[in-house]
N, C-alpha and C. Protein backbone atom coordinates (compact mmCIF):
# COMPACT_ATOMS: atom_id res chain seq x y z
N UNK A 1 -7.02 -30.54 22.47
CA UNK A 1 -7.47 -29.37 21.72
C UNK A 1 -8.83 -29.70 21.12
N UNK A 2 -10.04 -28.68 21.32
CA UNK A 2 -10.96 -29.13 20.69
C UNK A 2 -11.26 -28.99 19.45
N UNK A 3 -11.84 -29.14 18.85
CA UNK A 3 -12.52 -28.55 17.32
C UNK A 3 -12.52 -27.44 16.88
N UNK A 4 -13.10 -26.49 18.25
CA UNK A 4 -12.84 -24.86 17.35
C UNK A 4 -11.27 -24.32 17.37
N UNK A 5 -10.91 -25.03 18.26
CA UNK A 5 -9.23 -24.58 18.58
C UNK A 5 -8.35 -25.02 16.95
N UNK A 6 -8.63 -26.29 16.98
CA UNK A 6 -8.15 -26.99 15.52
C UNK A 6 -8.23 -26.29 14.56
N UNK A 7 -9.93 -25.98 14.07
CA UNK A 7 -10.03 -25.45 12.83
C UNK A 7 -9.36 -23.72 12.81
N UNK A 8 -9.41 -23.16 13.98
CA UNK A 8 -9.03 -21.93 13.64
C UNK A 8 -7.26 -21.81 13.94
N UNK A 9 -6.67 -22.74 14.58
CA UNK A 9 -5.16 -22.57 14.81
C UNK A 9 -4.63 -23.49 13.03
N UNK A 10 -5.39 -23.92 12.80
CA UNK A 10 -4.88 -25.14 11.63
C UNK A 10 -5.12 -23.89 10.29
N UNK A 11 -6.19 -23.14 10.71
CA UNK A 11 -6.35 -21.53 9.35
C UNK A 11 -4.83 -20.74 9.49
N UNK A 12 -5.27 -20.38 10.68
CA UNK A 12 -3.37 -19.39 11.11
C UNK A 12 -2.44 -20.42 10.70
N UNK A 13 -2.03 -21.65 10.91
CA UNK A 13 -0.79 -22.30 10.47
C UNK A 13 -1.25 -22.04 8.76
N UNK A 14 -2.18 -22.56 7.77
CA UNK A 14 -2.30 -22.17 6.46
C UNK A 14 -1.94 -20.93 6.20
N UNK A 15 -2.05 -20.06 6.80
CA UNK A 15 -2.11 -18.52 6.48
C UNK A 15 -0.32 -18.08 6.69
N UNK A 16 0.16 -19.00 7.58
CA UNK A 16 1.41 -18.36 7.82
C UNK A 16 2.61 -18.77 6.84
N UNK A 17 1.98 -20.43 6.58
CA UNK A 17 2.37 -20.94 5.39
C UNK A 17 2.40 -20.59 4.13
N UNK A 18 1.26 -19.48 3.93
CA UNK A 18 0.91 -18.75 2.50
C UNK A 18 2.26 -17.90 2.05
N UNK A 19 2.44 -17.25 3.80
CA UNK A 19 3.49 -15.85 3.89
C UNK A 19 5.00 -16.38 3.30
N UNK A 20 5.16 -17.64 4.05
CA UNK A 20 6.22 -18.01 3.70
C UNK A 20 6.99 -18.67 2.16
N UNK A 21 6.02 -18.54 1.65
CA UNK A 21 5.62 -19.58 0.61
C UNK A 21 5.50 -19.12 -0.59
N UNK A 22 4.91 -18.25 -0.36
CA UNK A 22 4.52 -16.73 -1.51
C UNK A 22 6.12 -16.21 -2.08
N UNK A 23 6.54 -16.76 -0.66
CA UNK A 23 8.06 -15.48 -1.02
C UNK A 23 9.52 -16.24 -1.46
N UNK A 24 9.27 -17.62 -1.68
CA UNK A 24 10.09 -18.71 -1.99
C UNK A 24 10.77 -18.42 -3.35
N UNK A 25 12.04 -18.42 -3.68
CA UNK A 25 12.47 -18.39 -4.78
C UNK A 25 13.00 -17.06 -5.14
N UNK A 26 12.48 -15.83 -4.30
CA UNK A 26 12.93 -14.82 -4.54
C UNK A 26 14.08 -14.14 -3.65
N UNK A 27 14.93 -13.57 -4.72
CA UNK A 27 16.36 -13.22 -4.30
C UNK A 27 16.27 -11.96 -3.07
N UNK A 28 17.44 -11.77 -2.48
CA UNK A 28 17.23 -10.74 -1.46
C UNK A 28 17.24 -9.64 -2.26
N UNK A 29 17.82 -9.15 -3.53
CA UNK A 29 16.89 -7.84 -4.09
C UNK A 29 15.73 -7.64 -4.34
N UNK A 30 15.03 -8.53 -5.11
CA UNK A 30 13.66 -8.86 -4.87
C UNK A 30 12.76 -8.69 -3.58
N UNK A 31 13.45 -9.17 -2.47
CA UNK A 31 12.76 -9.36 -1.39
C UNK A 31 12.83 -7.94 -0.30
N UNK A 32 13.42 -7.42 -1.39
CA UNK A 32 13.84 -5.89 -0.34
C UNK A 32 13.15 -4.57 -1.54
N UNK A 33 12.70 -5.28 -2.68
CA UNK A 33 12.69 -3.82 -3.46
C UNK A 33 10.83 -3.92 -3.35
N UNK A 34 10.86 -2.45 -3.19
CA UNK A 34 9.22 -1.85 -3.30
C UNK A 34 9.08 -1.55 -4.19
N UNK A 35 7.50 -2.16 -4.53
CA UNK A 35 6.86 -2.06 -5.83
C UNK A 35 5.26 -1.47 -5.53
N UNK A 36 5.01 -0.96 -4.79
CA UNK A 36 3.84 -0.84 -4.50
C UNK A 36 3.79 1.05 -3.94
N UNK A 37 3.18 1.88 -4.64
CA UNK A 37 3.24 2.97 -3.61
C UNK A 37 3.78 3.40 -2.31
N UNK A 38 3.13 2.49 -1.89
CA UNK A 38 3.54 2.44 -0.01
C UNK A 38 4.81 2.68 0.26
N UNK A 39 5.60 1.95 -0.58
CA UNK A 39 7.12 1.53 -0.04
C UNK A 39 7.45 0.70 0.34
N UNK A 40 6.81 -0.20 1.17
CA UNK A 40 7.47 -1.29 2.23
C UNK A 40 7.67 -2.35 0.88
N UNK A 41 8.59 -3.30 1.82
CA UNK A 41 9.19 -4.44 1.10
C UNK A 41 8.82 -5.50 1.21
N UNK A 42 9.18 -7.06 0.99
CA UNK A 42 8.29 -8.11 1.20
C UNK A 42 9.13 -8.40 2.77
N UNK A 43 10.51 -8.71 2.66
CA UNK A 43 10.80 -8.59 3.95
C UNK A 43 10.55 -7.76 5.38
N UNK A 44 9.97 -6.39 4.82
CA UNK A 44 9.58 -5.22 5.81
C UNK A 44 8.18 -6.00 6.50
N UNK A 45 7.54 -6.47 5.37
CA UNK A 45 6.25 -6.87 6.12
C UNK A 45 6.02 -8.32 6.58
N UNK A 46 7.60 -9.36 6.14
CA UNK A 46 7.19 -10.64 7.57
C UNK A 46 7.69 -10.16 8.63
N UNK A 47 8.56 -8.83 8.84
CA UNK A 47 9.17 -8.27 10.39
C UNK A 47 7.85 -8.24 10.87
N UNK A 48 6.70 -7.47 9.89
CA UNK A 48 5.71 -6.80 10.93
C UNK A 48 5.14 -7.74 11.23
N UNK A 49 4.92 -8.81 10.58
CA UNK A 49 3.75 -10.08 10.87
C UNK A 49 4.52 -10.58 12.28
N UNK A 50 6.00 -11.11 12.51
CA UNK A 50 6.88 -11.37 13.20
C UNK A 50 6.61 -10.48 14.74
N UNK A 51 7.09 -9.18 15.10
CA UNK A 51 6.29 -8.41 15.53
C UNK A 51 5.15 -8.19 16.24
N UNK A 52 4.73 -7.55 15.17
CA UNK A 52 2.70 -6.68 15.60
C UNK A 52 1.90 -7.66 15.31
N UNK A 53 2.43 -8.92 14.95
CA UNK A 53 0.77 -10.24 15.05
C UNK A 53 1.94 -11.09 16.06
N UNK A 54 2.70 -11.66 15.61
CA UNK A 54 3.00 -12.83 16.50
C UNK A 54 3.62 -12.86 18.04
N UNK A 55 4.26 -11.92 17.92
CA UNK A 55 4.76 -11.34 19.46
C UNK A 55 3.42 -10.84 19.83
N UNK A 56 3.43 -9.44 19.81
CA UNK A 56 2.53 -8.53 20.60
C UNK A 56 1.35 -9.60 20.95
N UNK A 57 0.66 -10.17 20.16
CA UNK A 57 -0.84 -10.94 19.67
C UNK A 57 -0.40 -11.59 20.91
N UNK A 58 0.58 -13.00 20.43
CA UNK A 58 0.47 -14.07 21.07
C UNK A 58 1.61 -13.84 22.66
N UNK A 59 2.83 -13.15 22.52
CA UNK A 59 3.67 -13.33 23.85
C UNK A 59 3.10 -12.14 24.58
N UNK A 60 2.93 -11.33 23.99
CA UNK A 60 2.42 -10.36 25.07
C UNK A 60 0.89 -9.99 25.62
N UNK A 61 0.01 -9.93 24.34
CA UNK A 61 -1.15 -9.99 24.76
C UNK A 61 -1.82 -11.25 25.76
N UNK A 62 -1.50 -12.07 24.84
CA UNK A 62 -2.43 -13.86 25.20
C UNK A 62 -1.19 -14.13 26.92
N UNK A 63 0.32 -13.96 26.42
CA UNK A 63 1.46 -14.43 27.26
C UNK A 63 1.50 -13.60 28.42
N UNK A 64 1.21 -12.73 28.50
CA UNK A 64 1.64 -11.68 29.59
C UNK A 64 3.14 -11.49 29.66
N UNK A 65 4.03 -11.48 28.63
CA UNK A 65 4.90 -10.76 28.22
C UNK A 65 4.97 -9.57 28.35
N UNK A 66 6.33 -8.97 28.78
CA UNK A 66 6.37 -7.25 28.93
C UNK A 66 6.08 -6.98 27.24
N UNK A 67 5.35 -5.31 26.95
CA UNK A 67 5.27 -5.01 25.56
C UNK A 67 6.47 -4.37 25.31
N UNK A 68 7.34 -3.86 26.45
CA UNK A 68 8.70 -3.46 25.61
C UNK A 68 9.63 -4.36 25.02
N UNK A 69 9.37 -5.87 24.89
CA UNK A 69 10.28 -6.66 23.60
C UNK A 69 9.86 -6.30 22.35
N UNK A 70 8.86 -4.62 22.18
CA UNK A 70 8.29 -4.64 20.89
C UNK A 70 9.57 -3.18 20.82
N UNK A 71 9.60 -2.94 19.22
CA UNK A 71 10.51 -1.82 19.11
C UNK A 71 9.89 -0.35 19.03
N UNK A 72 10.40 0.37 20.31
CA UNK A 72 9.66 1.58 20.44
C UNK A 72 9.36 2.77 19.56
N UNK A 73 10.43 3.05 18.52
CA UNK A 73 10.19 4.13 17.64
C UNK A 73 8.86 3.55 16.59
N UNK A 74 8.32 4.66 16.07
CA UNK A 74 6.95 4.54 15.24
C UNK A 74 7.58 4.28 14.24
N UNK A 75 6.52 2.84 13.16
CA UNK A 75 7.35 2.10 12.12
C UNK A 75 8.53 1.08 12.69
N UNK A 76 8.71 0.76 14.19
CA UNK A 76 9.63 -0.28 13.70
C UNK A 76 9.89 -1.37 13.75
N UNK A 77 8.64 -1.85 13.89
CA UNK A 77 8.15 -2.96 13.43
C UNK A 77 8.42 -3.25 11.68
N UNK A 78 8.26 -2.54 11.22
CA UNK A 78 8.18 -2.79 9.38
C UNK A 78 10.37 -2.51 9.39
N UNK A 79 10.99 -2.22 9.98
CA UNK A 79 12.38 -1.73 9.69
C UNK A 79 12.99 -3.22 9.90
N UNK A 80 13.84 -3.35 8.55
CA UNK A 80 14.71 -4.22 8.44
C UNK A 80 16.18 -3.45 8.15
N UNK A 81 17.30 -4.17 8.70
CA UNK A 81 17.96 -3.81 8.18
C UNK A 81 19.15 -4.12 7.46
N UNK A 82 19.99 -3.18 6.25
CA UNK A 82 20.83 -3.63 5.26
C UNK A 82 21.65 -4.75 5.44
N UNK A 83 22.20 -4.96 6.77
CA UNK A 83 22.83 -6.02 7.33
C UNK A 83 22.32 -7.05 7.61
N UNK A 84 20.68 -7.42 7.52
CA UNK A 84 20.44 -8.57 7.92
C UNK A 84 19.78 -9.48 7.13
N UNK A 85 19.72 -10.48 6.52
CA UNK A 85 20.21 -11.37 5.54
C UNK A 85 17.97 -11.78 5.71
N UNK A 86 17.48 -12.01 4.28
CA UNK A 86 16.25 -12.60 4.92
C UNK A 86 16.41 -13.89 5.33
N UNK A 87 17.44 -15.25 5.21
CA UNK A 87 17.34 -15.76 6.24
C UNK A 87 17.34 -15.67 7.23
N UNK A 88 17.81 -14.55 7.95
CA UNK A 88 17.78 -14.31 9.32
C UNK A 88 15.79 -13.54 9.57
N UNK A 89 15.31 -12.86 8.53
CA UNK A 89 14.17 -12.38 8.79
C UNK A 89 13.23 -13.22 8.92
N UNK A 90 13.23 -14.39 8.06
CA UNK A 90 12.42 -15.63 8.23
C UNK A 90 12.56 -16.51 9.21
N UNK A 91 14.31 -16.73 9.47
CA UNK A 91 13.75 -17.84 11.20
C UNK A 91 13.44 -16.58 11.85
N UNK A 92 13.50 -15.81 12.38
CA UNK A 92 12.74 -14.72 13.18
C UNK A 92 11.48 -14.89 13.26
N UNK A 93 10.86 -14.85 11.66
CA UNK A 93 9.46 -15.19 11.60
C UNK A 93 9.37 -16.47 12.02
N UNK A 94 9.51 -17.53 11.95
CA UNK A 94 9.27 -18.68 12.37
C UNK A 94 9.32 -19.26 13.80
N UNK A 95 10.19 -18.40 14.43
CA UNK A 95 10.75 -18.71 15.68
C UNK A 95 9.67 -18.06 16.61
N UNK A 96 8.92 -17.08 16.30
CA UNK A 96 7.70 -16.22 16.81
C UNK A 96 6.63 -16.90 16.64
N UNK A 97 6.91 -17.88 15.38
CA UNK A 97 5.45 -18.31 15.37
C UNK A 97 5.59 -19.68 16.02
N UNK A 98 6.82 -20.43 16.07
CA UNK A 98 7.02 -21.63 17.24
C UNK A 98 6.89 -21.18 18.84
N UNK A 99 7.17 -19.96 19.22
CA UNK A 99 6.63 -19.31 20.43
C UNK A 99 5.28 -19.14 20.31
N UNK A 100 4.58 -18.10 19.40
CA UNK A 100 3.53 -17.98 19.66
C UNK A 100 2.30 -19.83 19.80
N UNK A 101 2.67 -20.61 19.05
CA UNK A 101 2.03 -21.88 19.29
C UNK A 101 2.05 -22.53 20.37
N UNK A 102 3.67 -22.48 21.06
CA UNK A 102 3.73 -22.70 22.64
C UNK A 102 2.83 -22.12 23.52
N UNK A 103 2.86 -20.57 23.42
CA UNK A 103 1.42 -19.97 24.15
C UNK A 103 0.45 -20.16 24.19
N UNK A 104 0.03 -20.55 22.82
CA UNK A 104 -1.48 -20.89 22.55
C UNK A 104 -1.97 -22.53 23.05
N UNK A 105 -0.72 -23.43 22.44
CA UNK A 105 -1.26 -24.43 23.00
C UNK A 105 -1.54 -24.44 24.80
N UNK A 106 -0.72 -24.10 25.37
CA UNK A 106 -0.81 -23.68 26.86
C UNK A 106 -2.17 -22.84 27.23
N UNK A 107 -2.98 -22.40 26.56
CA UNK A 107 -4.24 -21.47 26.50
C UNK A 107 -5.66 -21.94 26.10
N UNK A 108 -6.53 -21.44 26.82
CA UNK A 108 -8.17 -21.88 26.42
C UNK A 108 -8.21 -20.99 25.45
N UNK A 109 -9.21 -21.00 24.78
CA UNK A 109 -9.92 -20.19 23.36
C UNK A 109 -10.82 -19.13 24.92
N UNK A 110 -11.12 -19.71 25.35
CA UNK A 110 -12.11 -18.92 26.54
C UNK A 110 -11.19 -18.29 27.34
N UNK A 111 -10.13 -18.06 27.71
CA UNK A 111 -9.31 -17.29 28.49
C UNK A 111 -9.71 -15.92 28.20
N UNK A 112 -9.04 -14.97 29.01
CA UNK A 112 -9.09 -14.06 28.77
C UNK A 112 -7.19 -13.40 28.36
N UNK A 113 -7.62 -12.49 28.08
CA UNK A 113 -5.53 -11.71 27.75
C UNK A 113 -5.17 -11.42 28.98
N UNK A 114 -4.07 -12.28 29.18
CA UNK A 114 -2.92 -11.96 30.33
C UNK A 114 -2.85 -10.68 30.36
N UNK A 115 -2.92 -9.80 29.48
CA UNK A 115 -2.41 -8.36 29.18
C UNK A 115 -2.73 -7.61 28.55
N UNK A 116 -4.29 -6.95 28.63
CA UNK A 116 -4.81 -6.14 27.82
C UNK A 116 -3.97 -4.73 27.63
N UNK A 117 -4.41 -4.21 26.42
CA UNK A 117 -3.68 -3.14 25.60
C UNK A 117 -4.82 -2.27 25.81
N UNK A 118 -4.71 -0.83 26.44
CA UNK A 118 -5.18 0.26 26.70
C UNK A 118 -5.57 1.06 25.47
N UNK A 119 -4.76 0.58 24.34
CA UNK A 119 -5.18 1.54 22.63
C UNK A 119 -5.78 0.79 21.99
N UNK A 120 -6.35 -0.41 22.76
CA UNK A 120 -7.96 -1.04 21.92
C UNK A 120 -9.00 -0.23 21.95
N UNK A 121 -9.24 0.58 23.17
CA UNK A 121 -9.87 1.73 23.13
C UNK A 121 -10.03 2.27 22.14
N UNK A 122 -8.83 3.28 22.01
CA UNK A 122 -9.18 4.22 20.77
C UNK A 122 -9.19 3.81 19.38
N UNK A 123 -9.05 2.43 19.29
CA UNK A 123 -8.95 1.37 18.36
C UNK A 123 -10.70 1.14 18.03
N UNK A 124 -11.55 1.33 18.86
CA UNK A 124 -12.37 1.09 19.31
C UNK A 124 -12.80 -0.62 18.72
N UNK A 125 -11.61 -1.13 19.42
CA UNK A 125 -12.07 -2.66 19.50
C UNK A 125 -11.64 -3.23 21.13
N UNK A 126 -12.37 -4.16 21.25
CA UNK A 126 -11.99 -5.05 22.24
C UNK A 126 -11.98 -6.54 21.90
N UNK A 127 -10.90 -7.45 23.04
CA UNK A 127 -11.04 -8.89 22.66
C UNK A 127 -11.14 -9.43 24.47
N UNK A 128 -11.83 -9.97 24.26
CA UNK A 128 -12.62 -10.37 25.43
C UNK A 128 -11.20 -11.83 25.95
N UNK A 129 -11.44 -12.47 25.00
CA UNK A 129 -10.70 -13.15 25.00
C UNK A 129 -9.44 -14.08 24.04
N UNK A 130 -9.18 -15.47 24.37
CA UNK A 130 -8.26 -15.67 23.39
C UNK A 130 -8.56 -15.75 21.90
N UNK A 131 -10.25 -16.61 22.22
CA UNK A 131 -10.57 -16.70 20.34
C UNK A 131 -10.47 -15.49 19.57
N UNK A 132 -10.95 -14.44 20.05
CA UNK A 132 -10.96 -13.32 19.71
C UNK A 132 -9.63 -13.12 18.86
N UNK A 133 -8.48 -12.95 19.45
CA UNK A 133 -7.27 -12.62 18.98
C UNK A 133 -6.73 -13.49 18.05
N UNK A 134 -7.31 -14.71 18.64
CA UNK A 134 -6.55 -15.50 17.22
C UNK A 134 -7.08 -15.57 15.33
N UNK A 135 -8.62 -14.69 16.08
CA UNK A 135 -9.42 -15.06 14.86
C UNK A 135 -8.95 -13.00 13.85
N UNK A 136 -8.41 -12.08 15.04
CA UNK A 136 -7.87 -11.36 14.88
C UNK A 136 -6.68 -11.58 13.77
N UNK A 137 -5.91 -12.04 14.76
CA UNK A 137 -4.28 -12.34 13.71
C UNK A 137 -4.65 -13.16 12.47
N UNK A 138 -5.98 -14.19 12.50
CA UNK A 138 -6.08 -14.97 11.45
C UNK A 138 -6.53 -13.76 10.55
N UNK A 139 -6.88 -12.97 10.44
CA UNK A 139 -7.49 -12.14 9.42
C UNK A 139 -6.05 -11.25 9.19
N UNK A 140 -5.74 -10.61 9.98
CA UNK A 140 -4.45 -9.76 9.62
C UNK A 140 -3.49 -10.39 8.72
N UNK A 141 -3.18 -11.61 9.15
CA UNK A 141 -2.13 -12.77 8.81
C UNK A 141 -2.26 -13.31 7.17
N UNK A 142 -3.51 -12.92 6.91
CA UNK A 142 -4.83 -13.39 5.60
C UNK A 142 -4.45 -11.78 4.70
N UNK A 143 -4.77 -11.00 5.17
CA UNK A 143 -4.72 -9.90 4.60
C UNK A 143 -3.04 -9.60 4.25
N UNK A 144 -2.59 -9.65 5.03
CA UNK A 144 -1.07 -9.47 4.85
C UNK A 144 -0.55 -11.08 3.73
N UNK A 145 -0.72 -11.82 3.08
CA UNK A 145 -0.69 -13.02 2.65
C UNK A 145 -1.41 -12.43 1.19
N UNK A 146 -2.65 -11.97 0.92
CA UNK A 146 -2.96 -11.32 -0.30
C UNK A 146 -2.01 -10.17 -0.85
N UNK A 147 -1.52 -9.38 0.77
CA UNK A 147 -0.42 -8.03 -0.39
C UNK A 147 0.67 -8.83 -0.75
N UNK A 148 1.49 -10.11 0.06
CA UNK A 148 2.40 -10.48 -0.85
C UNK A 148 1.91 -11.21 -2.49
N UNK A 149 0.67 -11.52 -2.12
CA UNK A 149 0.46 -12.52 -3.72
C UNK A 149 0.43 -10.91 -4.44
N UNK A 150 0.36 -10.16 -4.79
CA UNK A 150 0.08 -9.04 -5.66
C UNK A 150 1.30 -9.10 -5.37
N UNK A 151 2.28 -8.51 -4.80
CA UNK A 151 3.69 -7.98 -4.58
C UNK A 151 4.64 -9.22 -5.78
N UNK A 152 4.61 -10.17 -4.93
CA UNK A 152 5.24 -11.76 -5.98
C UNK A 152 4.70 -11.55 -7.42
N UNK A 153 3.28 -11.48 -7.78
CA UNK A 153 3.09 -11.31 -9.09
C UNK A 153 3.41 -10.29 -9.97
N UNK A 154 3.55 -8.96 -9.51
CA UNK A 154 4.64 -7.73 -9.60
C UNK A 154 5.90 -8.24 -10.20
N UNK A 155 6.44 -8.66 -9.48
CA UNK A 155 8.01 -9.09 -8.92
C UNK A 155 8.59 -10.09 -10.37
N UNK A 156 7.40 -10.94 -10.32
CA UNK A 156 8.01 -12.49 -11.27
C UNK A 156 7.00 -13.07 -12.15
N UNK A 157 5.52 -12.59 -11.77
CA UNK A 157 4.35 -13.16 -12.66
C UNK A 157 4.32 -14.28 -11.82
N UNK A 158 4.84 -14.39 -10.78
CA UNK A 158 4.44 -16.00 -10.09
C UNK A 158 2.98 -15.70 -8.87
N UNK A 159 1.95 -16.67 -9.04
CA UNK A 159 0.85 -16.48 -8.49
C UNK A 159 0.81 -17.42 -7.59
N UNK A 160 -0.13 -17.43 -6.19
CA UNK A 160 0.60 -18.83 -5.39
C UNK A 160 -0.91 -19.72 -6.08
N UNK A 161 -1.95 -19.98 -6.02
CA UNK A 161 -3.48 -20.22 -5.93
C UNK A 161 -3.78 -20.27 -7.42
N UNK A 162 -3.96 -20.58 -8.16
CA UNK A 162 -4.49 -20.18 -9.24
C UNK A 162 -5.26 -21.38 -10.27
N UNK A 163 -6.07 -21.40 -10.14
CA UNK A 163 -7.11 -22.55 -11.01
C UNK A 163 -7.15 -22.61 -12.59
């Protein structure tokens, strides 16, 4: 692996670490109740990271994975449900992101996507290739990692970063 591969897969492992980390200590009511306008929950949004960054991103885009292992109704990616325990939502998350690393390590930064997505278009983005996407999910992954630190500090006054 070279240098740019390192520094930017070694950001995504920090970033995923943030997600997980942020949310330590808190009970499954906690981890299911919305505090934010929106609605969603802290568990609603490692499904989506789980999901719409680590699947789609890495098994299907980068993998050439079919996209129907993604869930077809609109929103359901963010749907958890009453029956399922967030330990089960977290190895989920984890288990996507031990797949998605398998892919990547198997991958150039210079590749191109096994499987381009037709609604980058109207997205009006494109990714040429792999760096692209990873430096993609690293920002999504980043952004989604700041709504839990607001969400956690909501929740308990607990901050993850703080000088």
């Amino acid at each position: 692996m070279g240098r740019e591969a390192e520094v930017l897969l070694g950001r995504l492992a920090g970033q995923r670490g943030h997600v997980l980390g942020i949310l330590e200590g808190l009970t499954e009511e906690q981890l299911r109740r919305p505090v934010l306008p929106s609605g969603w929950h802290c568990l609603a949004l490692v499904r989506h990271l789980t999901l719409s960054d680590e699947r789609y991103w890495f098994r299907c885009v980068v993998g050439g994975e079919p996209r129907d292992i993604l869930p077809a109704e609109k929103g359901g990616d963010w749907r958890v449900g009453a029956d399922e325990s967030a330990e089960h939502v977290f190895s989920a998350y984890r288990e996507e992101i031990r797949r998605a690393d398998a892919v990547l390590a198997a991958t150039d930064l210079d590749a191109p996507p096994k499987q381009p997505d037709p609604v980058w278009a109207r997205w009006g983005m494109d990714f040429p290739d792999v760096r692209s996407i990873v430096a993609h999910v690293l920002v999504e992954t980043s952004v989604h990692a700041g709504h839990l630190d607001t969400v956690r500090e909501l929740l308990d006054g607990r901050q993850w970063v703080v000088q």
